[in-house]
C-alpha atoms as a PDB file:
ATOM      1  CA  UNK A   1       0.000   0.000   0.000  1.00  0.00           C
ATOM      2  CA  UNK A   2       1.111   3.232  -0.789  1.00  0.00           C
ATOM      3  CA  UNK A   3       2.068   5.946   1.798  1.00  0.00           C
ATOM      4  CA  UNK A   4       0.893   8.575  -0.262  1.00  0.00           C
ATOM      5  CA  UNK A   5      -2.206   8.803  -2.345  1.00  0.00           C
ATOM      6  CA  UNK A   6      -2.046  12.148  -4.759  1.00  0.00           C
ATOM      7  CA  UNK A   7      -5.110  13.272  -6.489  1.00  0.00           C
ATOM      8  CA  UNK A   8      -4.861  15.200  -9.744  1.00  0.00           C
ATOM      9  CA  UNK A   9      -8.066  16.471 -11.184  1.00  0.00           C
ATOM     10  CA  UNK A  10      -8.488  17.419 -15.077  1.00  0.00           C
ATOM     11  CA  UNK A  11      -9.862  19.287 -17.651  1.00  0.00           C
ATOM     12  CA  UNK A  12      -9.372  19.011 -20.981  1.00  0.00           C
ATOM     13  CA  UNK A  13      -5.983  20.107 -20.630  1.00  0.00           C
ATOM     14  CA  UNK A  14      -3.612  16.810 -21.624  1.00  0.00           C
ATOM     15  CA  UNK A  15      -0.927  19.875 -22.678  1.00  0.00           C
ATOM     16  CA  UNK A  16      -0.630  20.835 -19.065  1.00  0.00           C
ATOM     17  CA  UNK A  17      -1.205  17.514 -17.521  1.00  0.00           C
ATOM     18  CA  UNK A  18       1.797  16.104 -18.841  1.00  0.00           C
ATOM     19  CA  UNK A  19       4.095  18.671 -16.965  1.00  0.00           C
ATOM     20  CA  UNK A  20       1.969  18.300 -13.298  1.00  0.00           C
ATOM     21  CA  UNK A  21       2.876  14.609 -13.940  1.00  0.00           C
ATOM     22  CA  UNK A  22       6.573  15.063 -14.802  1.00  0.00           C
ATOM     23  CA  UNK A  23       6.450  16.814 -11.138  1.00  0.00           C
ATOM     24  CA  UNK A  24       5.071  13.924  -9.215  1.00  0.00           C
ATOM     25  CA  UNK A  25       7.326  11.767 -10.600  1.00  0.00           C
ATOM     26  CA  UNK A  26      10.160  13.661  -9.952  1.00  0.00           C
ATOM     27  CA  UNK A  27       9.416  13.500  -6.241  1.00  0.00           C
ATOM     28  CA  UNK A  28      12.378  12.628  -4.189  1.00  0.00           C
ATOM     29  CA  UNK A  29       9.894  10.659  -1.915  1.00  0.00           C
ATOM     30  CA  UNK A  30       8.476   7.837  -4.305  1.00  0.00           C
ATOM     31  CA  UNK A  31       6.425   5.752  -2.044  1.00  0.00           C
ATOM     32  CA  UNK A  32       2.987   7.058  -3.648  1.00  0.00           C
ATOM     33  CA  UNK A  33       0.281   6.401  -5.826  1.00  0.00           C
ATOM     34  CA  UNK A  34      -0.925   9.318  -8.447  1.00  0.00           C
ATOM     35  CA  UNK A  35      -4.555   9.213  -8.863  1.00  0.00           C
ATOM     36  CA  UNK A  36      -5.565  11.031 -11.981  1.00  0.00           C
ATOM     37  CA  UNK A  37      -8.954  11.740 -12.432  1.00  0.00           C
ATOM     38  CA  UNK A  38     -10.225  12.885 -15.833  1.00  0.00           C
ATOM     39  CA  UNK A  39     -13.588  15.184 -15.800  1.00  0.00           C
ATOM     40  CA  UNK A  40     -13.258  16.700 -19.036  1.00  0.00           C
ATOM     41  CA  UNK A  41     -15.026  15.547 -22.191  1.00  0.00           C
ATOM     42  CA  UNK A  42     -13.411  17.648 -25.082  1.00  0.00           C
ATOM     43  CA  UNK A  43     -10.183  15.902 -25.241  1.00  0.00           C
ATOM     44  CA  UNK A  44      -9.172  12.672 -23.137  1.00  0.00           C
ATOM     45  CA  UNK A  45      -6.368  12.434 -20.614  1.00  0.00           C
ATOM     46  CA  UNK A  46      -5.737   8.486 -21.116  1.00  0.00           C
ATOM     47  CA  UNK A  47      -3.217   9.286 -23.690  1.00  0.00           C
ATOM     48  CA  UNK A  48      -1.139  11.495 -21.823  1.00  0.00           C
ATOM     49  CA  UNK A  49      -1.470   9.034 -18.566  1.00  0.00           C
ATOM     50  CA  UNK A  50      -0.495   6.446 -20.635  1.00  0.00           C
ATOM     51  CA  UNK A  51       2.376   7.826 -22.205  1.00  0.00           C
ATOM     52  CA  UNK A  52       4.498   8.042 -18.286  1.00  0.00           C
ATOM     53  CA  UNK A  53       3.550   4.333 -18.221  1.00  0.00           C
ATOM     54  CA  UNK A  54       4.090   4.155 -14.874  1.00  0.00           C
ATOM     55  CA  UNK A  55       2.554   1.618 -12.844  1.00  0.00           C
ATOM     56  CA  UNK A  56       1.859   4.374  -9.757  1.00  0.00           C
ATOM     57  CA  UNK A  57      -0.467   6.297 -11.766  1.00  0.00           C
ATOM     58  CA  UNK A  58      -4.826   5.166 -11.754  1.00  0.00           C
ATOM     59  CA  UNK A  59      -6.390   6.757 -14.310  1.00  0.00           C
ATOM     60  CA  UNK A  60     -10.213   7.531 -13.608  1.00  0.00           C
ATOM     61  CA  UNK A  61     -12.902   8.553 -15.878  1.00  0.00           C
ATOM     62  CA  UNK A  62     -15.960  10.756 -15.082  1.00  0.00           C
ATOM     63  CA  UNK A  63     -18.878   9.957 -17.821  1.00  0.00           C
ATOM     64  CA  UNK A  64     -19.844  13.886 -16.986  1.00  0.00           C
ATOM     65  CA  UNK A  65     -18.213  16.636 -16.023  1.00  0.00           C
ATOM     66  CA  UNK A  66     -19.184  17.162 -12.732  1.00  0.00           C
ATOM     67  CA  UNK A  67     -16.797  19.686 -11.678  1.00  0.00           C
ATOM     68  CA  UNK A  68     -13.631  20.308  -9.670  1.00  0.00           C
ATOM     69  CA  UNK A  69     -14.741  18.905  -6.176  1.00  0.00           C
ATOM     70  CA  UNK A  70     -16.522  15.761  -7.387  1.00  0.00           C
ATOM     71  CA  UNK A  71     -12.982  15.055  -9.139  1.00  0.00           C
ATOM     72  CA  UNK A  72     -11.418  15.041  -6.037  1.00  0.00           C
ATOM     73  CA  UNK A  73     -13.803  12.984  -3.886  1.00  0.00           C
ATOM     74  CA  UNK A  74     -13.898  10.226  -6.867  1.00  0.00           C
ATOM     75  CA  UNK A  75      -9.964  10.134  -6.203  1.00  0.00           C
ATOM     76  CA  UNK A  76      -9.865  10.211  -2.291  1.00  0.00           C
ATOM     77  CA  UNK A  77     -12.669   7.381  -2.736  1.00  0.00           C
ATOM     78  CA  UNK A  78     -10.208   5.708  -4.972  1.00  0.00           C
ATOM     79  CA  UNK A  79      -7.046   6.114  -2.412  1.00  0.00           C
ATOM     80  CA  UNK A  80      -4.994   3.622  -0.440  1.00  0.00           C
ATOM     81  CA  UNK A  81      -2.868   5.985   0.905  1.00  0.00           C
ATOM     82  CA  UNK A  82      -2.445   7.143   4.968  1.00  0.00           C
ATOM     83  CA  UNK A  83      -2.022  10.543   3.362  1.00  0.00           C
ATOM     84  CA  UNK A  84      -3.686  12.265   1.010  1.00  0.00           C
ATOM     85  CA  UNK A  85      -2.032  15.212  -1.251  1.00  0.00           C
ATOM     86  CA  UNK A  86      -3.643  17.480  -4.450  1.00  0.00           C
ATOM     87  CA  UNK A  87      -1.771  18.775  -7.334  1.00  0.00           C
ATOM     88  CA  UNK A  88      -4.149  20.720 -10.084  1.00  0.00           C
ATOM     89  CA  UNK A  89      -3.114  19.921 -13.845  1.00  0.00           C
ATOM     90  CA  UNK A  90      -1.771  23.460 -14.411  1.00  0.00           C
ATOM     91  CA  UNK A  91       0.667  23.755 -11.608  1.00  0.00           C
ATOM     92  CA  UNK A  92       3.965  22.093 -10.679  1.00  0.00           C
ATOM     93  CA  UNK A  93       5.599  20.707  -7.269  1.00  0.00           C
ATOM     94  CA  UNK A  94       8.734  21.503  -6.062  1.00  0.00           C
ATOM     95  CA  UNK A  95      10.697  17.948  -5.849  1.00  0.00           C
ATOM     96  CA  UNK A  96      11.207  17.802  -2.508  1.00  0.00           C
ATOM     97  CA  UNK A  97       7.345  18.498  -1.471  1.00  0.00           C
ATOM     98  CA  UNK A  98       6.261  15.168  -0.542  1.00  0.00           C
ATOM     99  CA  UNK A  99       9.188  14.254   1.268  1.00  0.00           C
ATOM    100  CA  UNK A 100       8.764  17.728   3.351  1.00  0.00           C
ATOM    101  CA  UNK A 101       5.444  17.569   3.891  1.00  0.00           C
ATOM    102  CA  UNK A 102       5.424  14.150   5.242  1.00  0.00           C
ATOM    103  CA  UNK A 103       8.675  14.362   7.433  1.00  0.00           C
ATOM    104  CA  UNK A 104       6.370  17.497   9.230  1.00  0.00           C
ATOM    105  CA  UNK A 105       3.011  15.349   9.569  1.00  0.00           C
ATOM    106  CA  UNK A 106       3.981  12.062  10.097  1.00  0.00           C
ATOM    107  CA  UNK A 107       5.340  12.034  13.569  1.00  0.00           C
ATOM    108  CA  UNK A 108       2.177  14.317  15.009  1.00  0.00           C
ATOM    109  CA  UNK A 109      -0.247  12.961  17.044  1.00  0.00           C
ATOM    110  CA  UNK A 110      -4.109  12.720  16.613  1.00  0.00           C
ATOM    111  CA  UNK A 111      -4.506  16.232  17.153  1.00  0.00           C
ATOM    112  CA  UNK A 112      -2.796  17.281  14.186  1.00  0.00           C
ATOM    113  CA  UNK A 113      -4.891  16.891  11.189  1.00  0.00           C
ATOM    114  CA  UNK A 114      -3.114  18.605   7.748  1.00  0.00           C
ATOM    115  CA  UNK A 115      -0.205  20.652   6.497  1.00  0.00           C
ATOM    116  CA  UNK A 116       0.383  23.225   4.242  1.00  0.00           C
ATOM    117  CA  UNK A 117       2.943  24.913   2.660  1.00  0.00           C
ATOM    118  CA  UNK A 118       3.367  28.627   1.014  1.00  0.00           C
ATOM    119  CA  UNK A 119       3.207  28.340  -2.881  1.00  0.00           C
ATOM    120  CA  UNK A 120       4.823  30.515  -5.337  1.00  0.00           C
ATOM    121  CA  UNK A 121       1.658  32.511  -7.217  1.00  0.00           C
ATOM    122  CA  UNK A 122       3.128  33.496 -10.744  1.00  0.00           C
ATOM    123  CA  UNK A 123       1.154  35.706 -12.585  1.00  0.00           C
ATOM    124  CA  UNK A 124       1.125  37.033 -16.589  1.00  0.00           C
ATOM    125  CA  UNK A 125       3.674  40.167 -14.636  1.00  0.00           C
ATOM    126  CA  UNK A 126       4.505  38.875 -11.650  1.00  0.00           C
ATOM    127  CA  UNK A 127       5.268  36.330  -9.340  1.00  0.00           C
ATOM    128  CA  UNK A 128       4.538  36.536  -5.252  1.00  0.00           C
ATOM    129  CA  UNK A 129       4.468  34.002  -2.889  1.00  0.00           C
ATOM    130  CA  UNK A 130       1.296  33.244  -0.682  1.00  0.00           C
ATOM    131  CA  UNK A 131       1.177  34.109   3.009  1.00  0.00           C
ATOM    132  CA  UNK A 132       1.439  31.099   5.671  1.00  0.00           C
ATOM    133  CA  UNK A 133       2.640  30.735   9.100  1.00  0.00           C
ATOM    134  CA  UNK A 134       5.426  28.653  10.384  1.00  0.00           C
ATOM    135  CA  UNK A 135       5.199  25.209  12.537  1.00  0.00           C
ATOM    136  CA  UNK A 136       1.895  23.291  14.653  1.00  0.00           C
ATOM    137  CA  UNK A 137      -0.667  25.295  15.601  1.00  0.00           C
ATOM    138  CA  UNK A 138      -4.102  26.084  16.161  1.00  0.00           C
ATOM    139  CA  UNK A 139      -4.863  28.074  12.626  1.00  0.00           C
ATOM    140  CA  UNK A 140      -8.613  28.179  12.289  1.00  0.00           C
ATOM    141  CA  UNK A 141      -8.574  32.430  12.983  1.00  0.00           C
ATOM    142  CA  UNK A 142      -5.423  32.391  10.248  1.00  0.00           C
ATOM    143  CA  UNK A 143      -7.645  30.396   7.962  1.00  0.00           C
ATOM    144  CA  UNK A 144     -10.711  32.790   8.361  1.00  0.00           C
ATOM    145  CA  UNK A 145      -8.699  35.508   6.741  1.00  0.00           C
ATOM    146  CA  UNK A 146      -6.184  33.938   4.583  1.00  0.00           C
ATOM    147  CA  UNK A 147      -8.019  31.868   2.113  1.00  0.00           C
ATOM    148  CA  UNK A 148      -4.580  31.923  -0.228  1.00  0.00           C
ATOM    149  CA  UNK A 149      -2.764  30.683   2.712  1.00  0.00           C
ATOM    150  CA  UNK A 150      -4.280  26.852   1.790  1.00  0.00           C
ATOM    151  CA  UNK A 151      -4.646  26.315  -1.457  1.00  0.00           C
ATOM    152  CA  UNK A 152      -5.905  22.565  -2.660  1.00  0.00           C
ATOM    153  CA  UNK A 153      -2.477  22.338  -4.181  1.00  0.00           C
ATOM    154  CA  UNK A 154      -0.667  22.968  -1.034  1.00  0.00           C
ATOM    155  CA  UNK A 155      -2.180  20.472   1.152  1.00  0.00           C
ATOM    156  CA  UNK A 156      -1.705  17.270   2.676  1.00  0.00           C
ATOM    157  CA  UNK A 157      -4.319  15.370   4.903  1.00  0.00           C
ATOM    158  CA  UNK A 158      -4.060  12.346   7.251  1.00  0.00           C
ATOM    159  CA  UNK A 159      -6.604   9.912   5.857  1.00  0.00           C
ATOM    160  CA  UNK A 160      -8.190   9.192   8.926  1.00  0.00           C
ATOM    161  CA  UNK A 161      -8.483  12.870   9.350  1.00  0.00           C
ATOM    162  CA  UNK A 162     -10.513  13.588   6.015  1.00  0.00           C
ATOM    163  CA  UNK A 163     -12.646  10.419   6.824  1.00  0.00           C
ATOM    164  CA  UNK A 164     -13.627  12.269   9.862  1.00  0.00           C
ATOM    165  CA  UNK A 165     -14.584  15.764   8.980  1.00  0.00           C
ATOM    166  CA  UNK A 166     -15.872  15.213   5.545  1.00  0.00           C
ATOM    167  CA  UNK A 167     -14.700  15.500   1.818  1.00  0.00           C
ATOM    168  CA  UNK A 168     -15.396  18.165  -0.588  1.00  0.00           C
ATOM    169  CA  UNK A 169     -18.940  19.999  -0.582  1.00  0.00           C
ATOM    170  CA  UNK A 170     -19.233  19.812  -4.201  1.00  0.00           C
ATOM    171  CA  UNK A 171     -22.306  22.315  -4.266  1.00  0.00           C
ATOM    172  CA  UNK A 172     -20.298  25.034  -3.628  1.00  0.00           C
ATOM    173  CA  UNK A 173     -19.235  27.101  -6.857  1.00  0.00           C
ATOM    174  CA  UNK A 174     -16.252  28.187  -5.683  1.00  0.00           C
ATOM    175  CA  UNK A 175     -13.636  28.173  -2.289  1.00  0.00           C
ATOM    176  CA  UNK A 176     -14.440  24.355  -1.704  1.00  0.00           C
ATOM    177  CA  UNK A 177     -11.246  23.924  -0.163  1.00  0.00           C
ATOM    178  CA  UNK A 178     -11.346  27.230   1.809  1.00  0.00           C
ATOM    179  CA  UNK A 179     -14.480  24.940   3.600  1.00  0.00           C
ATOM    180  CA  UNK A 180     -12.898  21.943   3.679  1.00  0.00           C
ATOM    181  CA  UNK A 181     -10.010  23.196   5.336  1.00  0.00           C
ATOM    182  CA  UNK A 182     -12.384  25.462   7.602  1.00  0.00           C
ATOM    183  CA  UNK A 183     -13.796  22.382   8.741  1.00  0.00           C
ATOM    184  CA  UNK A 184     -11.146  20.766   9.525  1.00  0.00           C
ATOM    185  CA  UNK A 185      -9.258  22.983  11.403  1.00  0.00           C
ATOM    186  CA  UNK A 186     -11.935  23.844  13.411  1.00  0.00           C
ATOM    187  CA  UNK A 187     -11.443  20.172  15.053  1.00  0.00           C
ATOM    188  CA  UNK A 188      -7.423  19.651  13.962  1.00  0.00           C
ATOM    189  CA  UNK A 189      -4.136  21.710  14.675  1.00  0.00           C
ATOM    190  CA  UNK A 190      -2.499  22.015  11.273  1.00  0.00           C
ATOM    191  CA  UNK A 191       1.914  22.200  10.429  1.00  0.00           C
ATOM    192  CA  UNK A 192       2.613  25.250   8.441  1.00  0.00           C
ATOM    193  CA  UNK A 193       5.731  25.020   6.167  1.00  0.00           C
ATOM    194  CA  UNK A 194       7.182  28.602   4.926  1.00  0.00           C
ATOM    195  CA  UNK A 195       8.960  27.082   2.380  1.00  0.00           C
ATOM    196  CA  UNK A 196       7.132  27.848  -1.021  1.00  0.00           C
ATOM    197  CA  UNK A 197       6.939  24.178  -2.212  1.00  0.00           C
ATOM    198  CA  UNK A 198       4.138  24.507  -5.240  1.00  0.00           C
ATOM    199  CA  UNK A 199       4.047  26.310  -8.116  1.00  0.00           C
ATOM    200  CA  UNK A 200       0.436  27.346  -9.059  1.00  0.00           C
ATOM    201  CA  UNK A 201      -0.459  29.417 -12.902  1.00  0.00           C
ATOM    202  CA  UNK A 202      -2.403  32.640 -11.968  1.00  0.00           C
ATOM    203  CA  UNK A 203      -2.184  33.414 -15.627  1.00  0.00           C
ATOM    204  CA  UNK A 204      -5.663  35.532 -16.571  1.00  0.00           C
ATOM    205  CA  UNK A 205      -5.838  33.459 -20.034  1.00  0.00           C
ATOM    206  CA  UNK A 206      -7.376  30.321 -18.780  1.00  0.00           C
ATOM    207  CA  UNK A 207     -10.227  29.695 -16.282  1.00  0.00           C
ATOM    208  CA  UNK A 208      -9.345  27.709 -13.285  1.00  0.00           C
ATOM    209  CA  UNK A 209     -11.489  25.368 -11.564  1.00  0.00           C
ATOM    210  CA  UNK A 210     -14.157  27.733 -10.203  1.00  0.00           C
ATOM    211  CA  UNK A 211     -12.586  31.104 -11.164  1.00  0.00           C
ATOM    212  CA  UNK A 212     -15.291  32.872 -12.836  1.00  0.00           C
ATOM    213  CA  UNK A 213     -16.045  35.971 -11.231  1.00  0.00           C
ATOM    214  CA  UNK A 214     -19.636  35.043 -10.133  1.00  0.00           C
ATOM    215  CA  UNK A 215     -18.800  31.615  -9.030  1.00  0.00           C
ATOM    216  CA  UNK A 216     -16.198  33.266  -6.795  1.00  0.00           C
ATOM    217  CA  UNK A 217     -18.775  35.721  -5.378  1.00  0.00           C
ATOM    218  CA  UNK A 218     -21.286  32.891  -4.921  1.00  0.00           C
ATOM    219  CA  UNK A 219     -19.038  30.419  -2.672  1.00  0.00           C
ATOM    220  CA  UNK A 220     -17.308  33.247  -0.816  1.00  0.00           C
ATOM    221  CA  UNK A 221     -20.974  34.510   0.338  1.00  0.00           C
ATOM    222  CA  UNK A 222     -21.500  30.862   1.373  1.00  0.00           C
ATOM    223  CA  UNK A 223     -18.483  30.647   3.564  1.00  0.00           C
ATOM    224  CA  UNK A 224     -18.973  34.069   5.065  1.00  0.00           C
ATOM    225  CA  UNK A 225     -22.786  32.644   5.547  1.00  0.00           C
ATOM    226  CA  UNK A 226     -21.340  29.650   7.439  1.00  0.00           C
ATOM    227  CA  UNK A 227     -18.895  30.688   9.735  1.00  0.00           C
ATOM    228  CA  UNK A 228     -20.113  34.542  10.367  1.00  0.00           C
ATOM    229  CA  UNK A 229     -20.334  33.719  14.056  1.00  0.00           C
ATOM    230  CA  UNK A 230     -16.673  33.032  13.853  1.00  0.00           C
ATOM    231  CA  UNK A 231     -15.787  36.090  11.905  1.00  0.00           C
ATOM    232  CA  UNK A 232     -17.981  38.551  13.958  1.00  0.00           C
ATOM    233  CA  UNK A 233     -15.170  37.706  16.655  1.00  0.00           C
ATOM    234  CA  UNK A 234     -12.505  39.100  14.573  1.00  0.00           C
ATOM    235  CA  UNK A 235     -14.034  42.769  12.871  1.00  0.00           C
ATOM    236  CA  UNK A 236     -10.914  42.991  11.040  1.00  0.00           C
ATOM    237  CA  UNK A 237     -11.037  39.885   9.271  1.00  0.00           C
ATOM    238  CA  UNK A 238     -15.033  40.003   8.231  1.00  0.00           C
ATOM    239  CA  UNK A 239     -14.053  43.610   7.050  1.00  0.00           C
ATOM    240  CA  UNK A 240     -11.184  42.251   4.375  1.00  0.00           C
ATOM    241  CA  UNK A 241     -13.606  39.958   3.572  1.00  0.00           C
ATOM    242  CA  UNK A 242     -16.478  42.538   2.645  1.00  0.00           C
ATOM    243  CA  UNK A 243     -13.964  44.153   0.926  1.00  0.00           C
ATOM    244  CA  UNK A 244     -12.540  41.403  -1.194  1.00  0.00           C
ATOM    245  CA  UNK A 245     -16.201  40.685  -2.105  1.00  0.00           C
ATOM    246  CA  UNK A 246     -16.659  44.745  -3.010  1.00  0.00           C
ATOM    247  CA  UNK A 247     -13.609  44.167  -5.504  1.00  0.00           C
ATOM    248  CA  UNK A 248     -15.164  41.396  -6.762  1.00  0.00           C
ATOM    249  CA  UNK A 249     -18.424  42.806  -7.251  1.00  0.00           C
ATOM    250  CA  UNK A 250     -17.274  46.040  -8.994  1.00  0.00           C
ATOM    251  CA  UNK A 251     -14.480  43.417 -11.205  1.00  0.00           C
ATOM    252  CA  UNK A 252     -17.713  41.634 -12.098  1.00  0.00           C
ATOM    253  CA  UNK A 253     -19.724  44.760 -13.195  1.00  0.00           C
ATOM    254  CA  UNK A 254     -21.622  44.797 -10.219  1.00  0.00           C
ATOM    255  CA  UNK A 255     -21.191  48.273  -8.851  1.00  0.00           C
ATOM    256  CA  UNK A 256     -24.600  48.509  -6.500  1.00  0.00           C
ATOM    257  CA  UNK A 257     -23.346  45.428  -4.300  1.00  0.00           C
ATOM    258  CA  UNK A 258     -19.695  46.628  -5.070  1.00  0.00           C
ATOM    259  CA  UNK A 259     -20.521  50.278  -2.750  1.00  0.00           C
ATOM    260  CA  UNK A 260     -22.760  47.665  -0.880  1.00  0.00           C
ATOM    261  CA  UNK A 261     -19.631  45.760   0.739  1.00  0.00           C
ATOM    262  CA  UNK A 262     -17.466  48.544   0.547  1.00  0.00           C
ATOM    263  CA  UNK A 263     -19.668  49.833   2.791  1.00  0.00           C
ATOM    264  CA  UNK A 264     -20.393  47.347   5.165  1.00  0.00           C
ATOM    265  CA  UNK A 265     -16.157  47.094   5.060  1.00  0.00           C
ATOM    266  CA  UNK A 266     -15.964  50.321   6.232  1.00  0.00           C
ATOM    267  CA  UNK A 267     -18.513  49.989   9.049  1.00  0.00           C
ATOM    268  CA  UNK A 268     -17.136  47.103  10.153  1.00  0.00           C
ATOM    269  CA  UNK A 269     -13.559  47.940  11.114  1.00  0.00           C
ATOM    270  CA  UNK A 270     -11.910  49.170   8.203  1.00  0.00           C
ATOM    271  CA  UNK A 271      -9.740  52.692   9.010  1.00  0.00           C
ATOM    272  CA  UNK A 272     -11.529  55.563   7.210  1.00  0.00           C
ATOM    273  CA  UNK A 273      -8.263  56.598   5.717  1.00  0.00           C
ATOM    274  CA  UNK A 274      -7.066  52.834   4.250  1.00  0.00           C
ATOM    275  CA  UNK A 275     -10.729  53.062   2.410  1.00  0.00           C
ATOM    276  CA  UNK A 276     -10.206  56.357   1.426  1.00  0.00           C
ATOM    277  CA  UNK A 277      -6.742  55.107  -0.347  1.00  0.00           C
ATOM    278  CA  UNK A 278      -8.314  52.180  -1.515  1.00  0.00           C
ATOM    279  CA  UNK A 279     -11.259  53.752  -3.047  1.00  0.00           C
ATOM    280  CA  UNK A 280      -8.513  55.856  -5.172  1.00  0.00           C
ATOM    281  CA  UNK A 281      -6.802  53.058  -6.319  1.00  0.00           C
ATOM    282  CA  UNK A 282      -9.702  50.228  -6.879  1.00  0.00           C
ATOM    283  CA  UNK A 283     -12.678  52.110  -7.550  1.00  0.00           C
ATOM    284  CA  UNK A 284     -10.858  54.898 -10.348  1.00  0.00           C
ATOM    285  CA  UNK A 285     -11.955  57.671  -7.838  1.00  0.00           C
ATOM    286  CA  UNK A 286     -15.276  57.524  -6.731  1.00  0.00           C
ATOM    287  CA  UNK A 287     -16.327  60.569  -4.682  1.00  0.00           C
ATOM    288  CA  UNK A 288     -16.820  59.677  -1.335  1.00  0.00           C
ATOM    289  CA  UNK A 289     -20.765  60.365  -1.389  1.00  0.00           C
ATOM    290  CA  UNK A 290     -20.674  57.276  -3.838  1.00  0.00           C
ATOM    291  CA  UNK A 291     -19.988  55.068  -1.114  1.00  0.00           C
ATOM    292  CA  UNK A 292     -20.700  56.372   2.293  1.00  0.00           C
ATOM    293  CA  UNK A 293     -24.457  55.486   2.069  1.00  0.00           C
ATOM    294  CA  UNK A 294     -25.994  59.209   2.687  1.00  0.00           C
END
């Protein structure tokens, strides 16, 4: 049995798979089992599995495409391993990831649940690497405010742990890990690693899994829905949030709910003078009678 089960969703995208593959396999811990499930219906992975031909790699099927989340519950169904780790098929591991990530889980006890690691976020211009906190600890209030922080691609799960709190909600349209991960850290301590150990495409000329605009709005309004009570202890936090979900709104073309949220930011917590600087800079000047609700 493996140590390690890693599930790869995909999406039409055999160009891209290839090179996720090439960095599981270049893993300098080897003891694992690749799980690649194929949602797409445009243009088959089974050739580009096949080509590796590498007995460590499964190759699943969906008949439909059912989405992001429902790849990644077929493939933790499908998993022998005591761990469980995700790699998109548009982003890239660092070699040593695995072996990392494992050395700093495996010797916890039950109270530990995951890890994550920082990732390197490279964009069309730029490249910046995602905020995370160091070592075990209890990072449910870091979660509430750092959905970057654990990115699918980033994590690794105890089995047992995942078996316990649930898998994917796949009715959310976007930020199904942000919940997973919610969930589980409300009952789990978590290892943060520093060390940016994935690579992950934030290139604006492809969609990822769940990245259109209104999907984005829709599942971050679910996750504020579900933990508010939790966010209502930390005003700061719920106000980024509002905000985020202002710049998404007024991205989107939505400029009613856009003032909405930046409005609700701002009588949250948010410091009259950050709003006023980020009004300037995110909302091409709006006069402040545009937003302050009189």
């Amino acid at each position: 049995m493996p140590t390690i089960s890693v599930i790869m969703p995909t999406h039409n995208r055999p160009e891209l798979l290839k090179r996720a593959i090439t960095s599981v396999l270049a893993q300098t811990y080897s003891d694992f089992e690749l799980i690649v499930v194929d949602d797409g219906l445009q243009k088959s992975a089974r050739e580009t599995v096949e080509y590796f031909r590498d007995p460590r790699i499964i190759y699943l099927k969906h008949e439909q495409e059912r989405g992001g989340g429902a790849a990644r519950n077929t493939g933790i169904k499908a998993a022998r391993g005591k761990f469980i780790a995700f790699l998109d098929d548009d982003d890239q591991w660092h070699p040593e990831k695995l072996r990392i990530q494992l050395d700093a889980l495996s010797n916890t006890d039950e109270t530990v649940g995951l890890s994550f690691t920082a990732a390197s976020l490279r964009f069309p211009d730029r490249e910046r690497i995602s905020i995370v906190a160091e070592g075990i600890g209890n990072y449910f209030d870091f979660a509430l405010g750092h959905f970057n922080g654990f990115l699918n691609v980033t994590l690794m799960f105890k089995r047992e742990v995942l078996d316990a709190v649930g898998f994917y909600d796949e009715r959310l349209p976007s930020h199904q890990e942000t919940d997973l991960v919610l969930r589980t850290l409300k009952r789990y301590r978590a290892v943060g690693i520093v060390r940016p150990l994935t690579i992950v495409d934030m290139s604006d000329n492809r969609e990822r899994i769940g990245s259109k605009l209104s999907r984005r709005i829709a599942g971050r309004l679910i996750i504020l829905s579900r933990y508010l009570d939790d966010y209502q202890k930390h005003p700061t936090v719920l106000a980024s949030q509002y905000f985020s979900l202002a710049l998404l709104y007024r991205d989107n073309g939505q400029f009613a709910e856009a003032k909405r949220y930046f409005r609700l930011a701002r009588k949250t917590h948010m410091a009259i003078r950050y709003v006023f600087h980020e009004m300037s800079v995110f909302f091409g000047g709006w006069p402040y009678s545009a937003i302050r609700g009189n």
